[in-house]
C-alpha atoms as a PDB file:
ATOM      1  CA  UNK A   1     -12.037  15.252   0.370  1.00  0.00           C
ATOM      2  CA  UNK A   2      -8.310  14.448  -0.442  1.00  0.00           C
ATOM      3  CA  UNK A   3      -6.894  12.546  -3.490  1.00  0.00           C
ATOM      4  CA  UNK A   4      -6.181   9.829  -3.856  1.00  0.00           C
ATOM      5  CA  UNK A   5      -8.281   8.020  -1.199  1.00  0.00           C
ATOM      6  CA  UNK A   6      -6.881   5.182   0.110  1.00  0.00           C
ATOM      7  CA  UNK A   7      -8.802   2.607   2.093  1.00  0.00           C
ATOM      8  CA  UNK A   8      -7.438   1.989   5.489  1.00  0.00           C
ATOM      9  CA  UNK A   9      -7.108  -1.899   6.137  1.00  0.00           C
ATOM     10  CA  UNK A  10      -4.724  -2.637   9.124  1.00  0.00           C
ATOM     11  CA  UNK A  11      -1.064  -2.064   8.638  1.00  0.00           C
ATOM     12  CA  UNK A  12      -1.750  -1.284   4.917  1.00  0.00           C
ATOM     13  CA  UNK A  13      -3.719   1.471   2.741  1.00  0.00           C
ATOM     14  CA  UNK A  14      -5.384   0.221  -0.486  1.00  0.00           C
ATOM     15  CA  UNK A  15      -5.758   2.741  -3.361  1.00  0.00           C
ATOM     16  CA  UNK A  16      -9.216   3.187  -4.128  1.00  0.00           C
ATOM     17  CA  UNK A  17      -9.124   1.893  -8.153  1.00  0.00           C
ATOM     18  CA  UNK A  18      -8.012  -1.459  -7.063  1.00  0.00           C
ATOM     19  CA  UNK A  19     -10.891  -2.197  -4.380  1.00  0.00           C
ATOM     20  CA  UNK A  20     -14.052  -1.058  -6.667  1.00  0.00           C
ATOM     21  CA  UNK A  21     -12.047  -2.284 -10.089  1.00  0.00           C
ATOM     22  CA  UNK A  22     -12.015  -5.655  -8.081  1.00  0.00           C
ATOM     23  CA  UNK A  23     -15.770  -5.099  -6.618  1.00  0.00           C
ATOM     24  CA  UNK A  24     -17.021  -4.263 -10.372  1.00  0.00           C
ATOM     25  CA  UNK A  25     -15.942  -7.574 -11.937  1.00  0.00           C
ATOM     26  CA  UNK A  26     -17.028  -9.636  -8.698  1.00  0.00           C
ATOM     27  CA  UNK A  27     -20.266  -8.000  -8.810  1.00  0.00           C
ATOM     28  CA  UNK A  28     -20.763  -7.531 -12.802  1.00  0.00           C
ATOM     29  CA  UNK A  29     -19.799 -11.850 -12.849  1.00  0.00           C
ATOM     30  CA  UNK A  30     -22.500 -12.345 -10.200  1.00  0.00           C
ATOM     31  CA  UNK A  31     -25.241 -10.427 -12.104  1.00  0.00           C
ATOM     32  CA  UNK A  32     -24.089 -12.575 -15.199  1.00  0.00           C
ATOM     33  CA  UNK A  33     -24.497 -15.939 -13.644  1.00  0.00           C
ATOM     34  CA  UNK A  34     -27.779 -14.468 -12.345  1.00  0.00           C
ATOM     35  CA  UNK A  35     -29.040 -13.984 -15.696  1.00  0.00           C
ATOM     36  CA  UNK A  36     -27.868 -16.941 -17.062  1.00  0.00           C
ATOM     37  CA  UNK A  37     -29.614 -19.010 -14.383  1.00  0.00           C
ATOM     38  CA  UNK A  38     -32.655 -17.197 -14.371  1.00  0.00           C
ATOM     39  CA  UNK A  39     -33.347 -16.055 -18.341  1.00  0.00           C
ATOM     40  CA  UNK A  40     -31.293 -19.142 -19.949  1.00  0.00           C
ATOM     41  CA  UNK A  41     -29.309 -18.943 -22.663  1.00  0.00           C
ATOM     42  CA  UNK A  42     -29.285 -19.122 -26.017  1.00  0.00           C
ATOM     43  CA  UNK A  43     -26.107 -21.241 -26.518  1.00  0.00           C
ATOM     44  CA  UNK A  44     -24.364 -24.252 -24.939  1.00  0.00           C
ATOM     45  CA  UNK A  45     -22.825 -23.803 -21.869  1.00  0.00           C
ATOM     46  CA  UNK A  46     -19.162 -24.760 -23.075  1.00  0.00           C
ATOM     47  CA  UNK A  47     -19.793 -22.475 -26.030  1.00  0.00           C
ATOM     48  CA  UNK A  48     -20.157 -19.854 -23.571  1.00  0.00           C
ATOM     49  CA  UNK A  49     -17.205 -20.417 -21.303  1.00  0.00           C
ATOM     50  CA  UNK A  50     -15.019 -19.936 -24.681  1.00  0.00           C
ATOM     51  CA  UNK A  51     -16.736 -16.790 -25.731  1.00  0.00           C
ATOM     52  CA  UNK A  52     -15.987 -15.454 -22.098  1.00  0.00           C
ATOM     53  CA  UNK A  53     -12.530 -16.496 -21.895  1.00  0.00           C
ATOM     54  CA  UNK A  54     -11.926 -14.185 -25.452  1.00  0.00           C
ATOM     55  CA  UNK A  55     -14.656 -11.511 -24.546  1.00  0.00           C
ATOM     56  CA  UNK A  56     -11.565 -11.344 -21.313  1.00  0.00           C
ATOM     57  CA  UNK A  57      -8.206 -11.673 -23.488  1.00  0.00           C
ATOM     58  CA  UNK A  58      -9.885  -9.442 -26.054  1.00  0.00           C
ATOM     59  CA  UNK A  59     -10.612  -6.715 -23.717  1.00  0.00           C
ATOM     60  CA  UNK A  60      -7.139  -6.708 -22.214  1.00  0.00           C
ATOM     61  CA  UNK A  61      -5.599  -6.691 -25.522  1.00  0.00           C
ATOM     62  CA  UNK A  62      -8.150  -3.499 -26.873  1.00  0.00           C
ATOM     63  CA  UNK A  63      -7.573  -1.851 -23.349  1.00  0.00           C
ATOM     64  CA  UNK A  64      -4.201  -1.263 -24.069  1.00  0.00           C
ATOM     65  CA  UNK A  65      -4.005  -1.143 -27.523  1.00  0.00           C
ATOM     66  CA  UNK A  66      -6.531   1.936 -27.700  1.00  0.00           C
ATOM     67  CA  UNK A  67      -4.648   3.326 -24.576  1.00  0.00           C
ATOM     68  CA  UNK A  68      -1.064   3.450 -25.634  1.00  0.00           C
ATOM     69  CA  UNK A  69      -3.103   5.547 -29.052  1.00  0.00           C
ATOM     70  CA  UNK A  70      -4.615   7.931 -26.702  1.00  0.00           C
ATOM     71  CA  UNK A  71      -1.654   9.954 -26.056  1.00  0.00           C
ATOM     72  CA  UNK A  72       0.073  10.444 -29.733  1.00  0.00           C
ATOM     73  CA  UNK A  73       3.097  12.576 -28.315  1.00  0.00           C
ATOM     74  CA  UNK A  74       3.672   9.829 -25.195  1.00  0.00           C
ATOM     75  CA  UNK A  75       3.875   7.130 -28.038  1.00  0.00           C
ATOM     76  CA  UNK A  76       6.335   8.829 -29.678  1.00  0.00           C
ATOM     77  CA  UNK A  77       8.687  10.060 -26.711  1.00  0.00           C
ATOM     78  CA  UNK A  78       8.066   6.144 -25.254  1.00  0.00           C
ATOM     79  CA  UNK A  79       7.669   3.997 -28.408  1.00  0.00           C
ATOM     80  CA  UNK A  80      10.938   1.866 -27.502  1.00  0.00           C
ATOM     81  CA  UNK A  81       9.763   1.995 -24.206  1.00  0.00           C
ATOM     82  CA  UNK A  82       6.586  -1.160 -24.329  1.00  0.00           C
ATOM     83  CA  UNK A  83       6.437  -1.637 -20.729  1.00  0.00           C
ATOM     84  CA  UNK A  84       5.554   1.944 -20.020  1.00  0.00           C
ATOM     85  CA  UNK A  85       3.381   2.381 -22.816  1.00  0.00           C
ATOM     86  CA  UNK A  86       1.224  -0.686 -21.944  1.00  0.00           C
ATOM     87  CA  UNK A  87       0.468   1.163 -18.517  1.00  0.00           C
ATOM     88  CA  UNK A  88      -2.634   2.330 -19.137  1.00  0.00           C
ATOM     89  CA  UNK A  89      -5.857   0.932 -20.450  1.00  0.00           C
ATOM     90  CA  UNK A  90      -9.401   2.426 -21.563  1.00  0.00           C
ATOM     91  CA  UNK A  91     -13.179   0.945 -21.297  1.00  0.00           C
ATOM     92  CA  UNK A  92     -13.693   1.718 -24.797  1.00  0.00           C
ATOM     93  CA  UNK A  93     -10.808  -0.023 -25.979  1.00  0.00           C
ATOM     94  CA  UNK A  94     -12.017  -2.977 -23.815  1.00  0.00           C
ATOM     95  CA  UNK A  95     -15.434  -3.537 -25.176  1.00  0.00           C
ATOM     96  CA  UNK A  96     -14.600  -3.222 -28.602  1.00  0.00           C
ATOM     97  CA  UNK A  97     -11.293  -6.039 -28.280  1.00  0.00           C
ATOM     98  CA  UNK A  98     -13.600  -7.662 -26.127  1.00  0.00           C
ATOM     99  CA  UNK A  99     -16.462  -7.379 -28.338  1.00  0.00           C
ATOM    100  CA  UNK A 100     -14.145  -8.503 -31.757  1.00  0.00           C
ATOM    101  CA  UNK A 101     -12.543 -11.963 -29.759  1.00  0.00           C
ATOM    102  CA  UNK A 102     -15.851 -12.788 -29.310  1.00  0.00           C
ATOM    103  CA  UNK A 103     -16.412 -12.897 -33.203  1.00  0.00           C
ATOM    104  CA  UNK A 104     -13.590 -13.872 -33.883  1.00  0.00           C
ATOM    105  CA  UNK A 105     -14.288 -17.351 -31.284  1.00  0.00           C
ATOM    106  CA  UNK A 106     -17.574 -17.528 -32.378  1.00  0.00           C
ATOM    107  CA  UNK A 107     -16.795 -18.132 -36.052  1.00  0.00           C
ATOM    108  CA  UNK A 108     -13.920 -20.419 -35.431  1.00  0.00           C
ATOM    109  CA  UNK A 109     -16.491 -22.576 -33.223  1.00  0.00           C
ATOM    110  CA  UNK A 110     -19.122 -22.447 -35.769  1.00  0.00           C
ATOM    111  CA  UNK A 111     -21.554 -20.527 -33.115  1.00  0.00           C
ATOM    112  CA  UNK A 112     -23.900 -18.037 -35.051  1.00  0.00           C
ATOM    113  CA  UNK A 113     -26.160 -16.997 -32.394  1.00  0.00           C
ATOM    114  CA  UNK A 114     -26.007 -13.695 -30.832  1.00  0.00           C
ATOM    115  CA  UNK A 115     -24.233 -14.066 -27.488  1.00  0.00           C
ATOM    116  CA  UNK A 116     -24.188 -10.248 -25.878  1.00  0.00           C
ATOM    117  CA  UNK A 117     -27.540  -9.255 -24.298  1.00  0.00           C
ATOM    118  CA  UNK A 118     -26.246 -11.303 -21.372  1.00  0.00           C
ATOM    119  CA  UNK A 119     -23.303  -9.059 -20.734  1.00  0.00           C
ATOM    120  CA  UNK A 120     -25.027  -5.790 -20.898  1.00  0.00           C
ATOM    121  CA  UNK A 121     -26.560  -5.212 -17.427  1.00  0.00           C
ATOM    122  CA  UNK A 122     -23.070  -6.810 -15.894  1.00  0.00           C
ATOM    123  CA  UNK A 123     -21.263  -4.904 -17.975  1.00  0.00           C
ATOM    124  CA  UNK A 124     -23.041  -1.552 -17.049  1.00  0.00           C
ATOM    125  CA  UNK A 125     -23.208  -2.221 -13.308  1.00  0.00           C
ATOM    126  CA  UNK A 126     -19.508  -3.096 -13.648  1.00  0.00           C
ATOM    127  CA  UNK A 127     -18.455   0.083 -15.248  1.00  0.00           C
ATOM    128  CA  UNK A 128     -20.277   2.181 -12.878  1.00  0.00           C
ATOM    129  CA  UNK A 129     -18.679   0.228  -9.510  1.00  0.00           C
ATOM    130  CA  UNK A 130     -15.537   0.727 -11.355  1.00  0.00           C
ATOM    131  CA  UNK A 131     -16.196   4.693 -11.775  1.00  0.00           C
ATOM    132  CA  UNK A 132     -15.887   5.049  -8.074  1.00  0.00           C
ATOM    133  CA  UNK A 133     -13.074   3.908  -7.935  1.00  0.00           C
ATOM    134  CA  UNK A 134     -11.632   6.360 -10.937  1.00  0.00           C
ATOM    135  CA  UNK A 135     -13.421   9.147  -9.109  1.00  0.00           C
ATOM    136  CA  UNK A 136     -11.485   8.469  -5.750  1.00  0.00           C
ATOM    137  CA  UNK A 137      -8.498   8.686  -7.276  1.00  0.00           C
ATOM    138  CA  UNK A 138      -8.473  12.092  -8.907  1.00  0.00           C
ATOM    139  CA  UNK A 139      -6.075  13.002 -11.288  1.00  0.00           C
ATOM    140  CA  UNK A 140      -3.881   9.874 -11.380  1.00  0.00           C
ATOM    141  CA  UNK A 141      -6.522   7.907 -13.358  1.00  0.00           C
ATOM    142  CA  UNK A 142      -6.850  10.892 -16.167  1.00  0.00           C
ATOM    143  CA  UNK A 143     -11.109  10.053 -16.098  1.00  0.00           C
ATOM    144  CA  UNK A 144     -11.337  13.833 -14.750  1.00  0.00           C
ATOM    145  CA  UNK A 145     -12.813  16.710 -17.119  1.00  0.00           C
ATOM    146  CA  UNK A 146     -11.243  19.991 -17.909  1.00  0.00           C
ATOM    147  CA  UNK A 147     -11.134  22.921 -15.923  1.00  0.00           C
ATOM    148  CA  UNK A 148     -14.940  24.475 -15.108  1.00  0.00           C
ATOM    149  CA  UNK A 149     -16.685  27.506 -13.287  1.00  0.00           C
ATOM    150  CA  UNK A 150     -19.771  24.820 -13.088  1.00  0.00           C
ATOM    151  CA  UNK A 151     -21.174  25.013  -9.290  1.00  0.00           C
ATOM    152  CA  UNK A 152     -20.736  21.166  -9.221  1.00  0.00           C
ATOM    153  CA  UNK A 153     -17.010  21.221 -10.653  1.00  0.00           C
ATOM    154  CA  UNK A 154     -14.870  19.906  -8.091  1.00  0.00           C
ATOM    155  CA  UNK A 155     -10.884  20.154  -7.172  1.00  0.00           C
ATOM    156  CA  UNK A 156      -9.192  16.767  -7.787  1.00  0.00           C
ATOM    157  CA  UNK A 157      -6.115  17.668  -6.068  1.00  0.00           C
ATOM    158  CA  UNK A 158      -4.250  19.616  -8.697  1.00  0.00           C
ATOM    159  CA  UNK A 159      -6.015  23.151  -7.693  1.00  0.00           C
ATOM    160  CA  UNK A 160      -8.311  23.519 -10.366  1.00  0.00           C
ATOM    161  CA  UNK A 161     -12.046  22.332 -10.443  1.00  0.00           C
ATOM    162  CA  UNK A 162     -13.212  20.310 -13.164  1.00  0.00           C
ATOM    163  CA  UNK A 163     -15.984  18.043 -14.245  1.00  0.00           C
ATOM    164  CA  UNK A 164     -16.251  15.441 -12.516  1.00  0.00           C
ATOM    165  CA  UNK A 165     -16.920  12.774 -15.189  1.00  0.00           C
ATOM    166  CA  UNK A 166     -16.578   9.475 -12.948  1.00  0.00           C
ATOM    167  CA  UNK A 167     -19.551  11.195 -11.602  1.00  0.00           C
ATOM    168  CA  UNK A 168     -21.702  11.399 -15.043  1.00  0.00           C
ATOM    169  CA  UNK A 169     -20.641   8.319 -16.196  1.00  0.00           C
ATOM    170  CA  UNK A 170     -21.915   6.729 -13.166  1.00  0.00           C
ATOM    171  CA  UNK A 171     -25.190   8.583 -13.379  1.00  0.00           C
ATOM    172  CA  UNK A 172     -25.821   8.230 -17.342  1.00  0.00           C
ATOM    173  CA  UNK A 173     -24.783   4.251 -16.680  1.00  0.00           C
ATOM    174  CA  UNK A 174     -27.483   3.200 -13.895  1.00  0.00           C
ATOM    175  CA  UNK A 175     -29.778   5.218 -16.397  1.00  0.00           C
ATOM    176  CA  UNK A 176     -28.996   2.946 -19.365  1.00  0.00           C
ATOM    177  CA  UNK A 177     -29.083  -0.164 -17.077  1.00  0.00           C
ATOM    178  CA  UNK A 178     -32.843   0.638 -16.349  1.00  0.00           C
ATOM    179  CA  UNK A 179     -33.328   1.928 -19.912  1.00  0.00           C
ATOM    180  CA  UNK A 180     -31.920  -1.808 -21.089  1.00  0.00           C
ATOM    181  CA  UNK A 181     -33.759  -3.745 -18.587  1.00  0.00           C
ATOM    182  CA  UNK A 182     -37.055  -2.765 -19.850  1.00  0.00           C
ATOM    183  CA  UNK A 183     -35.966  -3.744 -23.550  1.00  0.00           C
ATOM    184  CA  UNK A 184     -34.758  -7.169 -22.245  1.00  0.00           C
ATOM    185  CA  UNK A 185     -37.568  -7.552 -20.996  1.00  0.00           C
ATOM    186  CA  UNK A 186     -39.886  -7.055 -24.292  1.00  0.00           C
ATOM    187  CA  UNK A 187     -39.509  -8.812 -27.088  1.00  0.00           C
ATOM    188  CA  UNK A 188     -36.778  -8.074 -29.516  1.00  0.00           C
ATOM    189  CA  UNK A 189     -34.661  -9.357 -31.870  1.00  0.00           C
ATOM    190  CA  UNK A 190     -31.516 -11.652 -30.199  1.00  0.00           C
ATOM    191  CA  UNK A 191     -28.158  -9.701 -29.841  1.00  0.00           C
ATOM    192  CA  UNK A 192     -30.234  -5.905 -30.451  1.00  0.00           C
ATOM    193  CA  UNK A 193     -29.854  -5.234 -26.418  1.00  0.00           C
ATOM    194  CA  UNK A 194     -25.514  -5.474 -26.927  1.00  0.00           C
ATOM    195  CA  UNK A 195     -25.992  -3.573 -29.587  1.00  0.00           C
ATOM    196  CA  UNK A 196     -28.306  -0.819 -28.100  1.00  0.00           C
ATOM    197  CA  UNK A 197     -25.274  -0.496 -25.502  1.00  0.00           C
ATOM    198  CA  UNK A 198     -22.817  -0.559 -27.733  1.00  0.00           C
ATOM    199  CA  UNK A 199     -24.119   2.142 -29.516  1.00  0.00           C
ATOM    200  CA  UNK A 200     -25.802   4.265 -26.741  1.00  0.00           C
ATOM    201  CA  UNK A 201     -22.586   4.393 -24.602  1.00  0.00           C
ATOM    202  CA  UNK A 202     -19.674   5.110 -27.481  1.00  0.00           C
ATOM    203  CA  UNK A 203     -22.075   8.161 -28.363  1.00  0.00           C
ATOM    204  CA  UNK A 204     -21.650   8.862 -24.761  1.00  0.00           C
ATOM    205  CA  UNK A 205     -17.888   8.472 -24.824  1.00  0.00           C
ATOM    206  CA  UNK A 206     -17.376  10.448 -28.141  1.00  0.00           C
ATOM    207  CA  UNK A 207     -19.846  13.332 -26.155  1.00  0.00           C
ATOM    208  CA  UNK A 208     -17.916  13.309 -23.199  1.00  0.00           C
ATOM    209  CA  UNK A 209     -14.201  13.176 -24.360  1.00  0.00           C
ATOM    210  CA  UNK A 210     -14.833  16.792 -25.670  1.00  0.00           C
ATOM    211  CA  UNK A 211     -15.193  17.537 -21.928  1.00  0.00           C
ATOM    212  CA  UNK A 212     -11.309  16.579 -21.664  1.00  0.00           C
ATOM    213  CA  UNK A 213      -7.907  18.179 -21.794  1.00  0.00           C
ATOM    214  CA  UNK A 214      -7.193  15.348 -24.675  1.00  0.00           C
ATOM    215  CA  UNK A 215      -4.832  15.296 -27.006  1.00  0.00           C
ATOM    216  CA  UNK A 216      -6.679  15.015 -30.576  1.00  0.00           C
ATOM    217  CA  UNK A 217      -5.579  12.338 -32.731  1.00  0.00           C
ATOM    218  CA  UNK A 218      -6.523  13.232 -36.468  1.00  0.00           C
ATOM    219  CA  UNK A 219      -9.649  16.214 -37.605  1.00  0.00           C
ATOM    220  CA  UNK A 220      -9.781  17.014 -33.747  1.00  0.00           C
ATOM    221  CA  UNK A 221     -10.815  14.263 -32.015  1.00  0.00           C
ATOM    222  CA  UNK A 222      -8.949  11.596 -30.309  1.00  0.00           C
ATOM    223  CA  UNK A 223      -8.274   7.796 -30.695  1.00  0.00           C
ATOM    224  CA  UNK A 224     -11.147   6.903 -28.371  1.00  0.00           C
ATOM    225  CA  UNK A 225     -13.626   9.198 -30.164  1.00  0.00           C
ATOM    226  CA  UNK A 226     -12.726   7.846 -33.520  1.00  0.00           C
ATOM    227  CA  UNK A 227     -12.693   4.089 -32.336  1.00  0.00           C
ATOM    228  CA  UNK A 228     -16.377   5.277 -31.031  1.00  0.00           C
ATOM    229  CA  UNK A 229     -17.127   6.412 -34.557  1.00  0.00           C
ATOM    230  CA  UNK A 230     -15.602   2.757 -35.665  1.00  0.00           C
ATOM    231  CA  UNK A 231     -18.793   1.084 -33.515  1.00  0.00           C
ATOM    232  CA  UNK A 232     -21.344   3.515 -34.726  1.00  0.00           C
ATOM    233  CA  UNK A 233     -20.490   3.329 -38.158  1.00  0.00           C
ATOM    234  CA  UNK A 234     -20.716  -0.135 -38.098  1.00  0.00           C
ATOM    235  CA  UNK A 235     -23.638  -0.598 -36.058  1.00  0.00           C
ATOM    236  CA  UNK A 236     -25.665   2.117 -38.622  1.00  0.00           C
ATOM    237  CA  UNK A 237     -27.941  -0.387 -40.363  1.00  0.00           C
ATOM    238  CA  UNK A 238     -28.935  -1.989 -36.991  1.00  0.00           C
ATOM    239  CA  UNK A 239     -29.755   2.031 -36.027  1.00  0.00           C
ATOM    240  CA  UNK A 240     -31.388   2.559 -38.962  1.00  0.00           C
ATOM    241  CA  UNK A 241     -33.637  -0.640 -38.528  1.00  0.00           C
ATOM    242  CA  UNK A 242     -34.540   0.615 -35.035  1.00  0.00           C
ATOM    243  CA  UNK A 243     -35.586   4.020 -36.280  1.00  0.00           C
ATOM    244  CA  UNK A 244     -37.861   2.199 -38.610  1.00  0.00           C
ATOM    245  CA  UNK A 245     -39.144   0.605 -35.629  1.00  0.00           C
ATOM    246  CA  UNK A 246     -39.222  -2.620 -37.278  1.00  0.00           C
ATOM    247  CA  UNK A 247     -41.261  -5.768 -35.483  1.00  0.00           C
ATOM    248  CA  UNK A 248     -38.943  -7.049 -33.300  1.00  0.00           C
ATOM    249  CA  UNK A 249     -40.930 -10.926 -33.847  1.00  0.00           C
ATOM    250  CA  UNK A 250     -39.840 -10.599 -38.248  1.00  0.00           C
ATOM    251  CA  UNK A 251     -36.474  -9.215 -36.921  1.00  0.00           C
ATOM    252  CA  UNK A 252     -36.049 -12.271 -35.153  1.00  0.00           C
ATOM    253  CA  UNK A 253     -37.387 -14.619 -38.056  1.00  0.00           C
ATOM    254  CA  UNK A 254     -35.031 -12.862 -40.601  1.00  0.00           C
ATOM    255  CA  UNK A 255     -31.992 -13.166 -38.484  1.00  0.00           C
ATOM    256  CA  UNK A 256     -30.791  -9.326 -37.668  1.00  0.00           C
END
């Protein structure tokens, strides 16, 4: 298989990234309005549109933000340079500006109910389509691991075989879609599935960036593993309250 893989459409080739980036947020919207339709929602309908519009400016904004951190030594050789640093973008840097417009809208609307659990199964379906698309690529969309003598390690064009993290990610994602599913689908305290995936895939992300030729930030790790660190940290007395397997029915009735 050659990288990148472009998909033939008449006269013109379309790179790979663009066609399942596209696909993801078609198909992660559609499993949203699903939801919506079928499970309801917990808060008025224009409330909603607003917390979508900033869950979408917010994660453009983190994207790039946590991106142009990501490579210390670019920033500094580009810094007068915005245009090229605000080429790239990251998921984690997504959810989280996403994740912190939402707030953000939420308490300048006066909205206090939890408005995530409807995002989660879009969200990981979406991430996963979008996957394929860094996977066809190959080393252009720097998703690819470092170097391994792994039978499954693969060459993405550069002559040396690597993990092929697209390919995890994918995996470990449809696994946390089903894992979610079944907790939506019991009771539990408003806002705790977000959370759950929140938590469960920035422990992923801080795993798997140690499986990268990255370029560490501060004590070894790099921006995206300490803005992972940011989430968990915050989210610890949510953890802690699930490790204490609290009822999910008082949980409700207190408000967590």
């Amino acid at each position: 298989m050659h990288f990148p893989f472009y998909l033939p459409l008449g006269p013109l080739h379309l790179p790979a990234h663009l066609i399942f980036e596209a696909l993801a947020y078609f198909v992660g919207f559609r499993i949203y309005l699903h939801l919506r339709r079928t499970r309801g929602d917990v808060v008025h309908e224009d409330i909603r549109w607003w917390v979508i519009t900033a869950a979408a400016l917010g994660a453009a904004a983190g994207s790039k933000l946590l991106s142009v951190l990501e490579e210390p030594s670019y920033l500094i050789t580009h810094w007068r340079e915005p245009f090229v640093l605000l080429n790239g973008k990251t998921i984690v840097g997504g959810l989280i500006g996403g994740w912190i417009a939402v707030e953000f809208c939420k308490k300048k609307l006066g909205e206090r109910e939890r408005t995530g659990d409807l995002f989660v199964l879009p969200l990981c379906i979406g991430i996963a389509i979008g996957r394929v698309g860094c996977f066809l690529t190959g080393p252009g969309d720097h998703t690819f691991g470092a170097a391994s003598s792994l039978p499954w390690a693969m060459d993405f064009g550069d002559g040396a075989r690597r993990h092929p993290l697209p390919l995890y990610e994918i995996v470990f994602l449809l696994a946390l879609s089903a894992l979610l599913w079944r907790v939506l689908n019991r009771p539990h305290a408003n806002g705790d599935v977000f959370k759950m995936f929140m938590c469960t895939y920035m422990g992923w992300r801080f795993a798997t960036e140690f499986l990268k030729d990255r370029e560490p930030l501060v004590l070894g790790i790099t921006a995206i593993q300490w803005a992972c660190v940011g989430v968990i940290l915050f989210y610890l007395p949510d953890i802690w309250r699930w490790l204490r397997r609290r009822d999910p029915k008082l949980a409700v009735a207190t408000g967590d």
